[in-house]
Protein backbone atom coordinates (compact mmCIF):
# COMPACT_ATOMS: atom_id res chain seq x y z
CA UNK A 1 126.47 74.97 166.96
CA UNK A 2 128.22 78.14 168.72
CA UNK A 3 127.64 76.61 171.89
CA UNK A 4 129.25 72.96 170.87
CA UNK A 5 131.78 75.02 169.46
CA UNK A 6 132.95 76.53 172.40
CA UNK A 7 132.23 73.07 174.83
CA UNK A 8 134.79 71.35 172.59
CA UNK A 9 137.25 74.34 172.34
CA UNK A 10 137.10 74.29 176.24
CA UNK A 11 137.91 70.54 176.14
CA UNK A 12 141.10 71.70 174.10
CA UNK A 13 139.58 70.61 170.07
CA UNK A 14 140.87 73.42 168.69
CA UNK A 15 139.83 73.25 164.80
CA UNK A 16 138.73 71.00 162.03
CA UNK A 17 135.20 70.32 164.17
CA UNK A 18 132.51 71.30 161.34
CA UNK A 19 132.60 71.58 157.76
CA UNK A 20 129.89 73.76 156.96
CA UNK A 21 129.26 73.70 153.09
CA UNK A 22 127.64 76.79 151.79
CA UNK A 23 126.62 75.76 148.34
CA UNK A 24 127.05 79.67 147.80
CA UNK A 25 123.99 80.13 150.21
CA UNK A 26 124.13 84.12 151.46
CA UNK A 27 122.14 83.31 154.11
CA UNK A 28 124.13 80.91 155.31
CA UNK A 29 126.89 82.56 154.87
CA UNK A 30 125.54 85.89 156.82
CA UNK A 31 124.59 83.55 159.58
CA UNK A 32 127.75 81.99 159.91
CA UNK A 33 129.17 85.70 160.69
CA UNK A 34 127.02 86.67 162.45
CA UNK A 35 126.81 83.93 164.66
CA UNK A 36 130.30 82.36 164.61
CA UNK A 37 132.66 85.76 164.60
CA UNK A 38 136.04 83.99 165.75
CA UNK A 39 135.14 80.50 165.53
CA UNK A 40 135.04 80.10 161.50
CA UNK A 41 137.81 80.47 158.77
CA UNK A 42 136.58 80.72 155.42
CA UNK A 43 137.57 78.29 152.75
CA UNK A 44 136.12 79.34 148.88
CA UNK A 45 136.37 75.82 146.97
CA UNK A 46 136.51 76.11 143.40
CA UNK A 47 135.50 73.82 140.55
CA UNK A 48 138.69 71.32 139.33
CA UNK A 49 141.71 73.52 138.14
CA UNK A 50 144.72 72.57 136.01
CA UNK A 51 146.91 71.19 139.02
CA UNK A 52 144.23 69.07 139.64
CA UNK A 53 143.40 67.44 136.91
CA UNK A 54 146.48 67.41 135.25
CA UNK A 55 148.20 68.68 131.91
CA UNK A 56 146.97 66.33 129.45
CA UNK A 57 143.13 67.21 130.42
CA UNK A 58 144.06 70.92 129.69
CA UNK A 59 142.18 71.17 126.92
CA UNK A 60 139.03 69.32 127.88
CA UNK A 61 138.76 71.44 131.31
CA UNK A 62 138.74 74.52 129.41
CA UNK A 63 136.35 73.42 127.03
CA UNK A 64 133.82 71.54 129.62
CA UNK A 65 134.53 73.78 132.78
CA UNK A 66 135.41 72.36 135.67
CA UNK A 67 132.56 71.66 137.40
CA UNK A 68 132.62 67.39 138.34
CA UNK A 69 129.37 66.70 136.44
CA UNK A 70 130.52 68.26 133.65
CA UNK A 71 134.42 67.67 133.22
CA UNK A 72 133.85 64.33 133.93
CA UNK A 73 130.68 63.72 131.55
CA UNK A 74 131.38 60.39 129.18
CA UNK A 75 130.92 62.47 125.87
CA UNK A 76 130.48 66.71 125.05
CA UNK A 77 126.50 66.50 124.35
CA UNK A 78 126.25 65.21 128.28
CA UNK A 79 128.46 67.96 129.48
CA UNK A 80 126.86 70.57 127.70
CA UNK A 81 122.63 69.16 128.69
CA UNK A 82 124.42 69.33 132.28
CA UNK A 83 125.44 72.99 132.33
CA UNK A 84 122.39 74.06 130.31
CA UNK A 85 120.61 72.24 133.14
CA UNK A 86 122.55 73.90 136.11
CA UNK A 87 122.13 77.51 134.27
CA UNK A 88 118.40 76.71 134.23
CA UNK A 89 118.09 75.79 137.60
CA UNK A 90 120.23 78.56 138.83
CA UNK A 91 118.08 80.98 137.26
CA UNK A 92 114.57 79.40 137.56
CA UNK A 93 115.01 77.79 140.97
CA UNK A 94 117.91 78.65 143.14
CA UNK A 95 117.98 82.60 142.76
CA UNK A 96 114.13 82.86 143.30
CA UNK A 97 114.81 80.94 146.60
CA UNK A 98 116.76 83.47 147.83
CA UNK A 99 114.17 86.14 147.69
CA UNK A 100 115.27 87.89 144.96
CA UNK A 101 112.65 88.95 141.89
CA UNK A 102 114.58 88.64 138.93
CA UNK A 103 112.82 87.20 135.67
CA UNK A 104 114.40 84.60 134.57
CA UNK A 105 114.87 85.03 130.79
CA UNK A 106 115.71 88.56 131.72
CA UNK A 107 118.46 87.51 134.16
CA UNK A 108 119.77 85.05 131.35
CA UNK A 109 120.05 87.82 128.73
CA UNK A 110 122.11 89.64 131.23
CA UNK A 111 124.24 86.33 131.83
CA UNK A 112 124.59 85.56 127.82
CA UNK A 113 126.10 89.15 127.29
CA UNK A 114 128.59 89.01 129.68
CA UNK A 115 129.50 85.79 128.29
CA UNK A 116 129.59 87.72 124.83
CA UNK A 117 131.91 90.55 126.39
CA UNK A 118 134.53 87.44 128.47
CA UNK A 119 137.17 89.60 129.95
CA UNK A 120 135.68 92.90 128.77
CA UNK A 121 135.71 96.15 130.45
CA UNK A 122 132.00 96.65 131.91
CA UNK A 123 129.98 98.92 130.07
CA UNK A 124 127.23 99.25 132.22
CA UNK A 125 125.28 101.91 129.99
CA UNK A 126 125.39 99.86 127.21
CA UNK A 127 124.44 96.61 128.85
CA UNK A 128 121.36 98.41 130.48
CA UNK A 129 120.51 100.10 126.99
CA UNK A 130 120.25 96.66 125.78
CA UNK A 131 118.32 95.30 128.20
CA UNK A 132 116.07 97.74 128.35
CA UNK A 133 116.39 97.94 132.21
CA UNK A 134 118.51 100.90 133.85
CA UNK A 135 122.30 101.22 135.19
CA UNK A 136 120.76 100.52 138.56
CA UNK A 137 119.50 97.42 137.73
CA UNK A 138 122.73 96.45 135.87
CA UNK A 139 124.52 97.17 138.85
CA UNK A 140 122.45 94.51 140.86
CA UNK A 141 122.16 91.71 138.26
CA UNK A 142 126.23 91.86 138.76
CA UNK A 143 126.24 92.12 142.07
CA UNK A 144 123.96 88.95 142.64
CA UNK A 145 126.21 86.97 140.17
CA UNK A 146 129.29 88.14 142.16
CA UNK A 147 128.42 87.09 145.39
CA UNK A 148 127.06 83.73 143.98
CA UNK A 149 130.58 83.26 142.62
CA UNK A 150 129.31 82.95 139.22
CA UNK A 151 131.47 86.15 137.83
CA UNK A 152 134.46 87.52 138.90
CA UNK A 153 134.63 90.99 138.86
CA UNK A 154 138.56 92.29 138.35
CA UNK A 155 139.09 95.32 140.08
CA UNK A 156 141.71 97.50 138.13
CA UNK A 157 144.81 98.58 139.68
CA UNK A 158 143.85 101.29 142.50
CA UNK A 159 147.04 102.83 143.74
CA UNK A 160 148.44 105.81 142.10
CA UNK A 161 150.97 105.26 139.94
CA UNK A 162 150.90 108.74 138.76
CA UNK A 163 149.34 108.32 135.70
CA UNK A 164 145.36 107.92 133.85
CA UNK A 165 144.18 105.18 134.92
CA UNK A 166 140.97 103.01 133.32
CA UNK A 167 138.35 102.74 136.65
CA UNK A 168 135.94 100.76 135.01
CA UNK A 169 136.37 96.64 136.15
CA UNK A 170 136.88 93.24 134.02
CA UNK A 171 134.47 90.73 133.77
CA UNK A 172 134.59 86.76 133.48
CA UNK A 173 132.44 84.56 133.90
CA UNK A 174 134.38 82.27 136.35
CA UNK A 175 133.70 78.70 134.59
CA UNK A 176 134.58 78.25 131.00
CA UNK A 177 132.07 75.73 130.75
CA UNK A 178 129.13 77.88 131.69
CA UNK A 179 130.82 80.70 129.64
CA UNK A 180 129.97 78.10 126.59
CA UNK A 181 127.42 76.98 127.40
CA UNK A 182 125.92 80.00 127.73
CA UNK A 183 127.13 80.75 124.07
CA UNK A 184 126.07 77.29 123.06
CA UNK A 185 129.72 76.26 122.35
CA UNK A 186 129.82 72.06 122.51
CA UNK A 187 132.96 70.86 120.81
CA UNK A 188 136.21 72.72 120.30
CA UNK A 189 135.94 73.45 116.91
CA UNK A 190 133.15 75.44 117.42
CA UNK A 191 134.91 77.37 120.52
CA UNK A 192 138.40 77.50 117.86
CA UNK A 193 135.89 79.45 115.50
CA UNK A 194 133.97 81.78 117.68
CA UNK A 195 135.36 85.40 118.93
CA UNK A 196 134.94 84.62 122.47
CA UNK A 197 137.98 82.13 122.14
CA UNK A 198 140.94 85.03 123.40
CA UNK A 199 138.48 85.73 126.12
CA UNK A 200 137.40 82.45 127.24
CA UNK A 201 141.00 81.35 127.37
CA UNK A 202 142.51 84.39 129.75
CA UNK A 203 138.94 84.13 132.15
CA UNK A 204 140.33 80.00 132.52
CA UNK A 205 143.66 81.02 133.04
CA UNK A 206 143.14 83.97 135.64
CA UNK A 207 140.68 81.88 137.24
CA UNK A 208 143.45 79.02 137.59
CA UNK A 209 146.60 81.51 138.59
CA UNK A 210 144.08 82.83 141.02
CA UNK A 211 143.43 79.27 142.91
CA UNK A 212 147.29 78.71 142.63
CA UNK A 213 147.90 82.03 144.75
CA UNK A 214 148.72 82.25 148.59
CA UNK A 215 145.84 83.28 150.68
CA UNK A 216 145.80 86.68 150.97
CA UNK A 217 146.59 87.77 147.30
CA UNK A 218 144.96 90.68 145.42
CA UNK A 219 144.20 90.67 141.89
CA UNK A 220 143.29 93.41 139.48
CA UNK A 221 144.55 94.44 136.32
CA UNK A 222 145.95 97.44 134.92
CA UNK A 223 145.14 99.88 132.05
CA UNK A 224 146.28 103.12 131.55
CA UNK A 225 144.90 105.65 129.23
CA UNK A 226 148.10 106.20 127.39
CA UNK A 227 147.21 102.26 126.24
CA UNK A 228 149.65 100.53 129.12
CA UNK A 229 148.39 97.40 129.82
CA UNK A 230 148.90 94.04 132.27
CA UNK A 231 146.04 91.38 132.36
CA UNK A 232 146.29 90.38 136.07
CA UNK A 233 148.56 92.19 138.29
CA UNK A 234 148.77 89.40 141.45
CA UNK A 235 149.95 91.11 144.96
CA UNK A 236 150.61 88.61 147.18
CA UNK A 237 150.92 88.56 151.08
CA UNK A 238 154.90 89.67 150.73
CA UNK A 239 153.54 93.08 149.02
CA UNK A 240 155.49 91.67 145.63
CA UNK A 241 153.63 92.48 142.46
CA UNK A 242 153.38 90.10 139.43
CA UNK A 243 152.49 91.16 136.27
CA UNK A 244 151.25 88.39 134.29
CA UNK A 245 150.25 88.64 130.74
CA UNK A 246 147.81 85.81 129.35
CA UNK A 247 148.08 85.13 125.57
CA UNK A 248 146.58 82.09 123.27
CA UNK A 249 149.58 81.92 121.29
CA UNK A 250 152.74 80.10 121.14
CA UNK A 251 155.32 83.13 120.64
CA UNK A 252 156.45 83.99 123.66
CA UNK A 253 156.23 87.25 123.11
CA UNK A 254 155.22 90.28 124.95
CA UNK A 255 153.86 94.17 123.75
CA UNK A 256 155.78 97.17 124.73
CA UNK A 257 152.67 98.01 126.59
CA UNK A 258 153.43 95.31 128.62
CA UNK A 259 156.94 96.28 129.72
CA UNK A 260 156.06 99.84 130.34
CA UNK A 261 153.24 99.02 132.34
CA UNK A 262 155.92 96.65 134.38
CA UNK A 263 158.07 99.92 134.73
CA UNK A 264 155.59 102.17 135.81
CA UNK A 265 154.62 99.58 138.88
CA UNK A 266 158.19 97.89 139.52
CA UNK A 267 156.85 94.45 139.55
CA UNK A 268 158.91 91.82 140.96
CA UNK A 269 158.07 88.84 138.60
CA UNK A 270 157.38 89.22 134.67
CA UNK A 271 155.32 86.53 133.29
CA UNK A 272 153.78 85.65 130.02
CA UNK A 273 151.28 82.46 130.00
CA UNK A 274 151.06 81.33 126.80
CA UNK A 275 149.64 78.05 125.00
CA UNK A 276 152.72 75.75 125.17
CA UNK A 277 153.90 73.11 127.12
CA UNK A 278 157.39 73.99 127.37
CA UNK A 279 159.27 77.34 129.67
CA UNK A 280 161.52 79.68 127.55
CA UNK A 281 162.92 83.07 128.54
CA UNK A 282 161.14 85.74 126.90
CA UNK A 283 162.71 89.35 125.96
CA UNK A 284 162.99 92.12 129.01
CA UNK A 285 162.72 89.88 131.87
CA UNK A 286 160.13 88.07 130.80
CA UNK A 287 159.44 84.31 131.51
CA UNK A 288 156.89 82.63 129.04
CA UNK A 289 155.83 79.63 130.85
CA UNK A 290 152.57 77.38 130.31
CA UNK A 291 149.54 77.53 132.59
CA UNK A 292 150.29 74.36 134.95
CA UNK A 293 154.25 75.84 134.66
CA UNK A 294 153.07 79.41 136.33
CA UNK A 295 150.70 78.05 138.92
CA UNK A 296 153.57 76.28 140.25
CA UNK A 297 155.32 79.06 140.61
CA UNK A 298 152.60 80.56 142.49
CA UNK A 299 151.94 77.77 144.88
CA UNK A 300 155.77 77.75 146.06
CA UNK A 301 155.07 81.03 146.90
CA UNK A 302 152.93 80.35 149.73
């Protein structure tokens, strides 16, 4: 492939010759780099977001995920036997492939807790306690889910900011629908009723603001000891700062953590994504917006 690469290139085709679909493969992946330094630019493509499919299906894309199979199932007992399926496989077929000895059911457990903890600082200690398995192996479970794009791990806020910071990172499980599934959550009722449901709904939201961002942006989040707090700080290419705040509420209304924690970084932006459909200026600078509302803001930034 390198060398038709380079015989088109030569014949002036420039880009757009090969779309190589990883599937989340690492060894494709690792081949591609090694093999194609110069001639590849790397494209993550995630399952449907909001600006996708649209406001109205807001509710049944956080419920079902938005993985095709499953957003677009004709009824919730489909969707959910399809991500029970694609767990399975994942963990019975497609991770063994790659070499890795894992048990399954162990690997599952692991999985399951996470979904448990949705948005949770990682307490590796505890997680390998419960487990029975040590923090090494902890460690590498995440790792392996990581890289298969399964779970976002949110770095916190790294740059000094002269005060006592929280090092440990967020977790998510990037797809709500797996996230339920996982927690055997079919119909929204049950998801309304279970403790996850704060959780669940900032892991769809910062996975959404995420996909809306230029290329180039850094999340984290920051956490201070004092009890300052932002859920996803976004940096984008221009070196602003956003500080968004993610609530499941329709007060648009911010903590006083918030605000200091906006001081102590001098964002640019203020936001507060809350469950409405309708933009409202909040108190201190603050914009409440809905979802769909703040990922446009984010895509006119790039």
């Amino acid at each position: 492939m390198r060398g038709q690469i380079d015989r088109r290139r030569r014949a002036g085709h420039r880009t757009g010759q090969f779309l190589l679909l990883g599937s989340a493969s690492n060894t494709l992946l690792q081949q591609s780099a090694e093999s194609l330094v110069g001639r590849v630019s790397y494209h993550e493509l995630t399952p449907f977001t909001l600006d996708e499919i649209g406001q109205g299906a807001l509710q049944a894309l956080w419920l079902r995920g938005g993985f095709p199979e499953s957003f677009l199932a004709t009824d919730s007992r489909t969707s959910l036997t399809w991500r029970e399926d694609f767990i399975r496989t994942y963990l019975e077929r497609d991770i063994p492939a790659f070499g890795l000895r894992i048990p399954a059911a162990t690997l599952r457990r692991f999985w399951t807790m996470l979904a448990h903890e949705q948005g949770g600082l990682l307490n590796a200690a505890r997680i390998a306690a419960g487990l029975g398995v040590s923090g090494q192996s902890v460690a590498r479970y995440l790792d392996l889910l990581v890289d298969l794009m399964l779970v976002r791990r949110l770095p916190p806020w790294h740059v000094n900011a002269g005060k006592r910071l929280v090092k440990s990172p967020k977790v998510y499980i990037r797809d709500p629908g797996l996230t339920h599934a996982l927690l055997g959550l079919e119909t929204p009722e049950a998801l309304l009723g279970h403790p996850v449901v704060g959780g669940s709904w900032e892991g769809f939201c910062i996975e959404n603001l995420i996909a809306a961002a230029p290329r180039g942006t850094e999340a984290s989040f920051y956490r201070s000891s004092a009890g300052a707090e932002i859920d996803l700080i976004l940096k984008l290419p221009s070196g602003a700062l956003w500080a968004i705040e993610v609530k499941r509420t329709t007060s648009p209304k911010v903590t006083r953590r918030f605000h200091t924690a906006a001081g102590d970084l001098n964002v640019a932006e203020r936001l507060l994504v809350y469950a409405s459909d309708r933009s409202v200026p909040g108190q201190g600078g603050v914009r409440a917006v809905p979802l769909h509302a703040a990922m446009e803001l984010l895509r006119a930034q790039g």
